[in-house]
N, C-alpha and C. Protein backbone atom coordinates (compact mmCIF):
# COMPACT_ATOMS: atom_id res chain seq x y z
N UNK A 1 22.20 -0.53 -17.79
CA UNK A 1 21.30 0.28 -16.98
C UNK A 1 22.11 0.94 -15.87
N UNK A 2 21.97 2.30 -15.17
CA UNK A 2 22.90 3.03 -14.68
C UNK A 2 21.27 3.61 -13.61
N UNK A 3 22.16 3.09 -12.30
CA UNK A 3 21.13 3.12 -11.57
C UNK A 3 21.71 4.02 -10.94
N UNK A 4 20.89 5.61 -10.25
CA UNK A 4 21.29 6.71 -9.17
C UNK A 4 20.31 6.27 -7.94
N UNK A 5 20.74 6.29 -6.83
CA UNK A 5 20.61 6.17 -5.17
C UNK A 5 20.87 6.97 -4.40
N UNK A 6 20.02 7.12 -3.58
CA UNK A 6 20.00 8.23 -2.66
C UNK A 6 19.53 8.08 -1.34
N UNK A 7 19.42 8.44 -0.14
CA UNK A 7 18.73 8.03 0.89
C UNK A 7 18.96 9.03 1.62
N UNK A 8 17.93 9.28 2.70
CA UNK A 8 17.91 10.19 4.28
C UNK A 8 18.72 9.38 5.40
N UNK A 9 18.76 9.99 6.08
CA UNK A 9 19.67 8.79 7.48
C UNK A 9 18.17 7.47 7.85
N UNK A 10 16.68 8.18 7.48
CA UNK A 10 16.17 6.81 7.86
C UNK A 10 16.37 5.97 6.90
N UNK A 11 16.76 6.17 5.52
CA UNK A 11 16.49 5.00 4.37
C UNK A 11 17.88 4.19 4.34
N UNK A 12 19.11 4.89 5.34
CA UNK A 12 20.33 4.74 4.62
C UNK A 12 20.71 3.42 4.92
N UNK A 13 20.19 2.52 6.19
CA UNK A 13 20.14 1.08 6.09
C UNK A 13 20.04 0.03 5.03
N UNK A 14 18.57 0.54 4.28
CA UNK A 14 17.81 -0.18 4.06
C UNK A 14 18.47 0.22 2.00
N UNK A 15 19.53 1.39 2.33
CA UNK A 15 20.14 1.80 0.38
C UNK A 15 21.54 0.62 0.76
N UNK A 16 22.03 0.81 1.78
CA UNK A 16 23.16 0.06 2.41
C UNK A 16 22.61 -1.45 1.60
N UNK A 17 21.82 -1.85 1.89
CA UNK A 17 21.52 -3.45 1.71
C UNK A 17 21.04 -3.34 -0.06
N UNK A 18 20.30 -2.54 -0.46
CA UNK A 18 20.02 -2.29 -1.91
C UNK A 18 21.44 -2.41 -2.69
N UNK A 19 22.42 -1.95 -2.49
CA UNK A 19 23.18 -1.67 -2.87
C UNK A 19 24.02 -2.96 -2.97
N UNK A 20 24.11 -3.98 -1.89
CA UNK A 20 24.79 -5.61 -1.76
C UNK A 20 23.97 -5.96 -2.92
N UNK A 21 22.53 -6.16 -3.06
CA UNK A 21 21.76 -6.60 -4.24
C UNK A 21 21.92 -5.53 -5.65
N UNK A 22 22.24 -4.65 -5.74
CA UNK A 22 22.77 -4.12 -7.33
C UNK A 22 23.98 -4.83 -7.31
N UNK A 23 25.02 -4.71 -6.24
CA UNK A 23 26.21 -5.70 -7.08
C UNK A 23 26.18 -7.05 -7.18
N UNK A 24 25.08 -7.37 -6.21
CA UNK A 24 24.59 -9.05 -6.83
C UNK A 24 24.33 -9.28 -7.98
N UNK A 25 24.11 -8.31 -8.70
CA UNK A 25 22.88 -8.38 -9.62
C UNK A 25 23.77 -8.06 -10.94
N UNK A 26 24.86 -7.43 -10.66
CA UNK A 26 25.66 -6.68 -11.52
C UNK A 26 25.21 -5.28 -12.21
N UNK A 27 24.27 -4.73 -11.42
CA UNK A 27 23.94 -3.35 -11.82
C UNK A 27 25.42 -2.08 -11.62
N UNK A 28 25.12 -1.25 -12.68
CA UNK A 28 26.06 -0.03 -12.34
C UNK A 28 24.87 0.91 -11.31
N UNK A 29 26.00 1.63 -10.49
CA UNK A 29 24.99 2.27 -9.89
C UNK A 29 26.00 3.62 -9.39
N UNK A 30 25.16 4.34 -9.00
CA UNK A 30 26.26 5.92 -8.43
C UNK A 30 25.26 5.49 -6.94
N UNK A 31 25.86 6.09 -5.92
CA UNK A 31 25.35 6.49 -4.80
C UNK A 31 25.98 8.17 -4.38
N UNK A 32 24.05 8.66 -4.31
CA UNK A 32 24.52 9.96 -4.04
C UNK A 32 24.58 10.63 -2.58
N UNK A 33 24.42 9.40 -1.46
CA UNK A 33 24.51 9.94 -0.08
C UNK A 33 22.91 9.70 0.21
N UNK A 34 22.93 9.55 1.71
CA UNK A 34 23.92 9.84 2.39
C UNK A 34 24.74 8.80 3.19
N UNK A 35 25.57 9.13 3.94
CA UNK A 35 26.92 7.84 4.44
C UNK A 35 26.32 7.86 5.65
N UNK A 36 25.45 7.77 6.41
CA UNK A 36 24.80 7.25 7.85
C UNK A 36 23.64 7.55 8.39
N UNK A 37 23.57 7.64 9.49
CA UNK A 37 22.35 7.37 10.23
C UNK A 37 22.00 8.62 10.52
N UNK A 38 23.38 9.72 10.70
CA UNK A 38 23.37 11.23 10.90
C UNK A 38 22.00 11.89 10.46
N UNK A 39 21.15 12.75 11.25
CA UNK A 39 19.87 13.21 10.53
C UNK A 39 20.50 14.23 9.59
N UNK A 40 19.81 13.79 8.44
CA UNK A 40 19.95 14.86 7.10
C UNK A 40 18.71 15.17 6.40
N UNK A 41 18.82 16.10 5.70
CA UNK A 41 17.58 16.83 5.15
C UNK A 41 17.57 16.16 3.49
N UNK A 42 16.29 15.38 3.53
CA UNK A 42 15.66 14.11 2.14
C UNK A 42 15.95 15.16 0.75
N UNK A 43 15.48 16.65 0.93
CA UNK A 43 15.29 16.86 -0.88
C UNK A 43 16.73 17.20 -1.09
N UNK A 44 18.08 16.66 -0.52
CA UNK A 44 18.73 17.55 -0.86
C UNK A 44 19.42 16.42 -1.53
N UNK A 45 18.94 14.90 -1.29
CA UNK A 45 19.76 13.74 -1.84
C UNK A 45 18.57 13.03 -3.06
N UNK A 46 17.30 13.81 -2.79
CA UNK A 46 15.88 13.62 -3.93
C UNK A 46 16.58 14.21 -5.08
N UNK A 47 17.43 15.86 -4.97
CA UNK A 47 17.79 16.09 -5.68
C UNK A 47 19.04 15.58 -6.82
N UNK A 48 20.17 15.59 -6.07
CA UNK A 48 20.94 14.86 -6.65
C UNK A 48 20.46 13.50 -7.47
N UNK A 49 19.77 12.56 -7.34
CA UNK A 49 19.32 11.61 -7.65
C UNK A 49 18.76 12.08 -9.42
N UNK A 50 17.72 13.11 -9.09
CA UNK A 50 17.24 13.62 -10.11
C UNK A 50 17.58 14.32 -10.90
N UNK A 51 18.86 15.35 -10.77
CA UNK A 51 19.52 15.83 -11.51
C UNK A 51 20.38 14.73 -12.05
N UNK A 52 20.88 13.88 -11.67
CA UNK A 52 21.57 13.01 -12.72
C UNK A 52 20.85 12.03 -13.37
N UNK A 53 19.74 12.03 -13.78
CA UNK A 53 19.11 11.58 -14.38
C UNK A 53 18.45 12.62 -15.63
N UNK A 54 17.89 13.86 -14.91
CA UNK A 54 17.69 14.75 -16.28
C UNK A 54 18.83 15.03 -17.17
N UNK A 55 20.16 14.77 -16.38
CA UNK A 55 21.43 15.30 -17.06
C UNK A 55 21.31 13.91 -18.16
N UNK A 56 21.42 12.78 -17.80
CA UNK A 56 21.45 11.35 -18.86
C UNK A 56 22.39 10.59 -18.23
N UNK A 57 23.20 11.10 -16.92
CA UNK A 57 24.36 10.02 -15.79
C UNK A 57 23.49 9.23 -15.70
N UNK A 58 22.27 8.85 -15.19
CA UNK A 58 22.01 7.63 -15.04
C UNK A 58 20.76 7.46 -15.63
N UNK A 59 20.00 6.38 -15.75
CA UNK A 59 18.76 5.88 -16.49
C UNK A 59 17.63 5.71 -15.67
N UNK A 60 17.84 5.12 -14.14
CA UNK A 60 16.50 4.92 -13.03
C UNK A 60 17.27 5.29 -11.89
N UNK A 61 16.04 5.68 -11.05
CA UNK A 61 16.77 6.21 -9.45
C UNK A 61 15.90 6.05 -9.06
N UNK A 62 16.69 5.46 -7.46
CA UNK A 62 16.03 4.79 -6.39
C UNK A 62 16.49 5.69 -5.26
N UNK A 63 15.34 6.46 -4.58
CA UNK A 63 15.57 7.26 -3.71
C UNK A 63 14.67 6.82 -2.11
N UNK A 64 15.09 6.88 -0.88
CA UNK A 64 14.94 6.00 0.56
C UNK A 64 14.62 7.28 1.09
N UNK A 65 13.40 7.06 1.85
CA UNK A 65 13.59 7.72 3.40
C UNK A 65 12.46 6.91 4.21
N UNK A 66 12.02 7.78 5.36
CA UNK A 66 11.09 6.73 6.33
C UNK A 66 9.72 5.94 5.77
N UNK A 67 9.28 7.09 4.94
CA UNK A 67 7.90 6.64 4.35
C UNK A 67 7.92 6.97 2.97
N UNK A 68 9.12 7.77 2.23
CA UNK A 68 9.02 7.44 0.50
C UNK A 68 8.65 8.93 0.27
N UNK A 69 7.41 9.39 1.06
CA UNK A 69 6.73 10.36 0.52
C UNK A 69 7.72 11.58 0.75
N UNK A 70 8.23 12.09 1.47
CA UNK A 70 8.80 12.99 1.23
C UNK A 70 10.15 13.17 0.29
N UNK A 71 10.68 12.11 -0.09
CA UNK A 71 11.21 11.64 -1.22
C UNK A 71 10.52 11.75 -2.67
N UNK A 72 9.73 11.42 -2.90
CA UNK A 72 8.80 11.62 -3.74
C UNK A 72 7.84 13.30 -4.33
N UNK A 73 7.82 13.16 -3.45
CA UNK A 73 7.48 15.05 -3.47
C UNK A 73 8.87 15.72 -3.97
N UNK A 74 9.55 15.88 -3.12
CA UNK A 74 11.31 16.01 -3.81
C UNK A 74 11.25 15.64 -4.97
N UNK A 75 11.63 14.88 -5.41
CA UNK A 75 12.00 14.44 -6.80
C UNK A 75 11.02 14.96 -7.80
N UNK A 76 9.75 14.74 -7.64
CA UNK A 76 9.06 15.04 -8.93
C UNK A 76 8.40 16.68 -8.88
N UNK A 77 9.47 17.03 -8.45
CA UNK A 77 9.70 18.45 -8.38
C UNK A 77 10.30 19.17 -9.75
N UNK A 78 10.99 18.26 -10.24
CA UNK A 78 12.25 18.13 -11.38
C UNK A 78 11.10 17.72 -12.68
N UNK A 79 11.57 18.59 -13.62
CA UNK A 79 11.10 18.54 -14.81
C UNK A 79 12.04 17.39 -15.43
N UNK A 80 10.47 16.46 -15.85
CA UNK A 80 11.50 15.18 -16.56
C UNK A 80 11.57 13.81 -15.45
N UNK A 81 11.02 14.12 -14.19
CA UNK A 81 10.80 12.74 -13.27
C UNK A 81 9.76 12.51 -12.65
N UNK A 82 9.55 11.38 -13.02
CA UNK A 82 8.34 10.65 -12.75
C UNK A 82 8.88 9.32 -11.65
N UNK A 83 8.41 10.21 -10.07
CA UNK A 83 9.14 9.02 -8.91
C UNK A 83 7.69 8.60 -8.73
N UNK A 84 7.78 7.48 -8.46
CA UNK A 84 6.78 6.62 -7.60
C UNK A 84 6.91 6.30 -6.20
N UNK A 85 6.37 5.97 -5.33
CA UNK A 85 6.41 5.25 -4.18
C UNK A 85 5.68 3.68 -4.18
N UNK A 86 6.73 3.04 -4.39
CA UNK A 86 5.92 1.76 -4.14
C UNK A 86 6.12 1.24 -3.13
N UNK A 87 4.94 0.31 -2.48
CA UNK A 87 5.18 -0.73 -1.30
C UNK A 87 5.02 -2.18 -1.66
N UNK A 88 4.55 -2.49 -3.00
CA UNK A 88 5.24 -3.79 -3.21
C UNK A 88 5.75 -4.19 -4.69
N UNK A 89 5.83 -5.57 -5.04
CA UNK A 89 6.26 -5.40 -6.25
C UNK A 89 5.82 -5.37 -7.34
N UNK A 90 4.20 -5.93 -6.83
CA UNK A 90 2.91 -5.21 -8.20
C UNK A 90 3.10 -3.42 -9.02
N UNK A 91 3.07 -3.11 -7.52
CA UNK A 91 3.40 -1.13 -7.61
C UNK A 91 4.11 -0.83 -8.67
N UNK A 92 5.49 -1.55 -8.38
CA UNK A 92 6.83 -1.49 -9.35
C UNK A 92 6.70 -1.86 -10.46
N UNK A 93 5.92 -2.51 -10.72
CA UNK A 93 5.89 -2.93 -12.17
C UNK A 93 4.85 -1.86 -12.69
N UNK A 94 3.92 -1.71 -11.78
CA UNK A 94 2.57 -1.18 -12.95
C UNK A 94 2.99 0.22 -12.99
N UNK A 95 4.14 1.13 -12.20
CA UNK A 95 4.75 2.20 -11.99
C UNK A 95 5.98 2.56 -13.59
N UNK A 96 6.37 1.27 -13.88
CA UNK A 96 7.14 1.51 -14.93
C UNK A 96 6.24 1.31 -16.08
N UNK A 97 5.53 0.50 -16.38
CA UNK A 97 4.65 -0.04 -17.42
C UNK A 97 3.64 0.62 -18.24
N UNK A 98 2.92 0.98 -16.83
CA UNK A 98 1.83 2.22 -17.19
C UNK A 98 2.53 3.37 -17.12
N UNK A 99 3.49 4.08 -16.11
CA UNK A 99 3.43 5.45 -15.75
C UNK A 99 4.76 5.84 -16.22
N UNK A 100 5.81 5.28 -16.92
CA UNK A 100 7.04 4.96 -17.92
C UNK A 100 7.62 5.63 -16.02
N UNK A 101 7.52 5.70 -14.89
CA UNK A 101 8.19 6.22 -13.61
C UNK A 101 9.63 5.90 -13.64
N UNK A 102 10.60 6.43 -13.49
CA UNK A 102 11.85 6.74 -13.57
C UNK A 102 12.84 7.08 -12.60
N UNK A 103 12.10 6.92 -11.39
CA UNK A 103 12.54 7.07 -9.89
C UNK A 103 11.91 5.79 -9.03
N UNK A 104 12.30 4.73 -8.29
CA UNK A 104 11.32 4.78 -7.29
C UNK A 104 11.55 4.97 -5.76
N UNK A 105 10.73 5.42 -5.40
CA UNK A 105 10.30 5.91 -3.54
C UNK A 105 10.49 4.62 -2.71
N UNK A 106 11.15 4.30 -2.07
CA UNK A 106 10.90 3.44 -0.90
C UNK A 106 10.86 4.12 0.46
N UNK A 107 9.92 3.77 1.15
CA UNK A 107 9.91 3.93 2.71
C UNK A 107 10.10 3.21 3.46
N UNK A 108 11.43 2.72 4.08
CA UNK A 108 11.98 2.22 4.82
C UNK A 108 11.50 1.84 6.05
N UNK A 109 10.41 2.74 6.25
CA UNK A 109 10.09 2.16 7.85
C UNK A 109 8.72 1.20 7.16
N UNK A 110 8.00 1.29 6.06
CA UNK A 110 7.06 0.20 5.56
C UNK A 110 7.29 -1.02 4.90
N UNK A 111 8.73 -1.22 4.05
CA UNK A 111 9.14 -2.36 3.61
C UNK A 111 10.06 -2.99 4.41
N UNK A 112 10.22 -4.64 4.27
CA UNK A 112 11.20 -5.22 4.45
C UNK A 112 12.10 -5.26 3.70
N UNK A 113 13.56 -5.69 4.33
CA UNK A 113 14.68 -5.81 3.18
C UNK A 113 13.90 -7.17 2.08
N UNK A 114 13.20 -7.97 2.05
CA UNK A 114 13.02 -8.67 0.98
C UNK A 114 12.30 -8.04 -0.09
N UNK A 115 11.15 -7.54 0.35
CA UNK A 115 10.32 -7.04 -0.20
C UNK A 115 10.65 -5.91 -1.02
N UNK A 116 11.53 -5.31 -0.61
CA UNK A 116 12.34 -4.06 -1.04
C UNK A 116 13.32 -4.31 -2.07
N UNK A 117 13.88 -5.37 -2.18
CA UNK A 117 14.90 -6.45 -3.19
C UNK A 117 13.62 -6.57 -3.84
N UNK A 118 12.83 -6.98 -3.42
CA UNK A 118 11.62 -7.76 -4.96
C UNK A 118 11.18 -6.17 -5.78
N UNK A 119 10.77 -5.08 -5.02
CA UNK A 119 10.13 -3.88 -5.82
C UNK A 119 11.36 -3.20 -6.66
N UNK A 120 12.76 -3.77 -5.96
CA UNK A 120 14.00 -3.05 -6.80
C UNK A 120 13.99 -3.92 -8.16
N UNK A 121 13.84 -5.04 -8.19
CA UNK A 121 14.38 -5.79 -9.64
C UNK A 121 13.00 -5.63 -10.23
N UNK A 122 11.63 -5.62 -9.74
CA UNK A 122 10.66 -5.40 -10.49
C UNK A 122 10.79 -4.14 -10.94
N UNK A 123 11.26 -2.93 -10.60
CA UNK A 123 11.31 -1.67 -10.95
C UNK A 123 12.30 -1.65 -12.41
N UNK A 124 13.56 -2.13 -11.63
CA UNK A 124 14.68 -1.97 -12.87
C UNK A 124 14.35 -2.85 -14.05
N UNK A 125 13.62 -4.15 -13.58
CA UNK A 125 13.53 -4.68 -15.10
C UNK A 125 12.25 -4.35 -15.97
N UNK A 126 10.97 -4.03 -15.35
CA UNK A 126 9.91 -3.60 -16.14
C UNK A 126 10.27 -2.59 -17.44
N UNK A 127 9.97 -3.24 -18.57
CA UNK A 127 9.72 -1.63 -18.98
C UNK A 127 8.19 -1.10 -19.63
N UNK A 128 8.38 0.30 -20.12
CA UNK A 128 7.26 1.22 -20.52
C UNK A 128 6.43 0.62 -21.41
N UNK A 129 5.37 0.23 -21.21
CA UNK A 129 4.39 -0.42 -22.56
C UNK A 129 4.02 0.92 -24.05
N UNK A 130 4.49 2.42 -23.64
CA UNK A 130 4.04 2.99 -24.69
C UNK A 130 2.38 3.00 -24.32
N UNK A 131 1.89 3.06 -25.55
CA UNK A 131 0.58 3.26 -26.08
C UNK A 131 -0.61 4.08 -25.53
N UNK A 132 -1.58 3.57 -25.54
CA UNK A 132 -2.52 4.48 -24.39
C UNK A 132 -2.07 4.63 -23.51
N UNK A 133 -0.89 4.53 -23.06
CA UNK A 133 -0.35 5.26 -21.65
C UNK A 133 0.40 5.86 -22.09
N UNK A 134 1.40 6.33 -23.17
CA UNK A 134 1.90 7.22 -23.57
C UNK A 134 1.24 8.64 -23.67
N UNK A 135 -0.17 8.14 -23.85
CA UNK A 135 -0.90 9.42 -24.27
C UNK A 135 -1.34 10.21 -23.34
N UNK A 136 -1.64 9.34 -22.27
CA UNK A 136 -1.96 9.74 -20.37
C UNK A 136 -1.06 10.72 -20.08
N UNK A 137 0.16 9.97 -20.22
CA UNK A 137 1.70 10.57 -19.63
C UNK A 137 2.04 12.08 -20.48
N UNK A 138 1.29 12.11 -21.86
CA UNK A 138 1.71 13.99 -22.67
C UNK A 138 0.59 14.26 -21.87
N UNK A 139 -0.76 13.95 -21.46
CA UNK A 139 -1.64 14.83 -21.23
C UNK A 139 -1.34 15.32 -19.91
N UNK A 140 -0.39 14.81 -19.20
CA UNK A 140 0.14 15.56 -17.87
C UNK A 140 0.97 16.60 -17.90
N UNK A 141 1.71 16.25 -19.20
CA UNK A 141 2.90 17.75 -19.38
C UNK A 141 3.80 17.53 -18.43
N UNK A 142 5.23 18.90 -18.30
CA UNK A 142 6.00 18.45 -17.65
C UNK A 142 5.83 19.48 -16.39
N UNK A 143 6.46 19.71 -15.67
CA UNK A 143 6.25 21.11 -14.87
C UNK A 143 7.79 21.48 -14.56
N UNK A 144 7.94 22.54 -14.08
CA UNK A 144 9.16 23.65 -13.83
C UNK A 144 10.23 22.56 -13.41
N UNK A 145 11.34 23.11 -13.72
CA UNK A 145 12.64 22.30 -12.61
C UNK A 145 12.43 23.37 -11.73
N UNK A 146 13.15 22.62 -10.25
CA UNK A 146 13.69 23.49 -9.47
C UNK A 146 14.84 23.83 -9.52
């Protein structure tokens, strides 16, 4: 599994510590920025995240900022991603299971670092059940890349 990461200067703490737990974990992972606390602008690291994923570099992406949502808006901007925002680790699961989601949103200023470790391994290990949710997921279609 080939995990892409991304964060704003508010998430970049909280990718900092994600990141000790992927190599705990032995995940591959890319990090696409950003390197501090410096204020930076979210869709420009939503993007990266998501382009290497429509490309096939990586398989799930985990993208940070204060509250997720503007992360989230970003990303599923991109034809072909389905980000979620979760706040716990029910979210994460029923986000991959039901909604096959392929990104997820954290908001840093709403989770703890534990809690945030629990929605990461529930995210990466769930997978897609298919079936009547497959059928949900064509009846949405895809929409434009940016």
């Amino acid at each position: 599994m080939r995990i892409a990461l991304g964060s704003d200067h508010r998430g970049y703490n909280l990718k900092a510590k994600l990141i000790v737990y992927l190599k705990r974990a032995g995940q591959e992972y890319t990090d696409f920025g950003c390197n501090s606390e410096e204020s930076v602008d979210y869709p420009d690291y939503a993007a990266g995240v998501s382009r290497s994923i429509v490309k096939g570099q990586a398989d799930l992406g985990i993208i940070i900022c204060g509250s997720g949502i503007g992360m989230s808006i970003a990303a599923n901007k991109f034809k072909g991603i389905r980000a979620a925002l979760c706040c716990n680790p029910e979210m994460a699961v029923r986000a991959r299971r039901h909604n096959d989601a392929n990104v997820l949103c954290l908001g840093a200023d709403f989770v703890n670092d534990k809690t945030a470790e629990e929605i990461t391994r529930n995210f990466i290990s769930t997978k897609f059940e298919g079936g009547r949710h497959q059928r949900r997921l064509d009846k949405m279609g895809e929409t434009e890349s940016i």
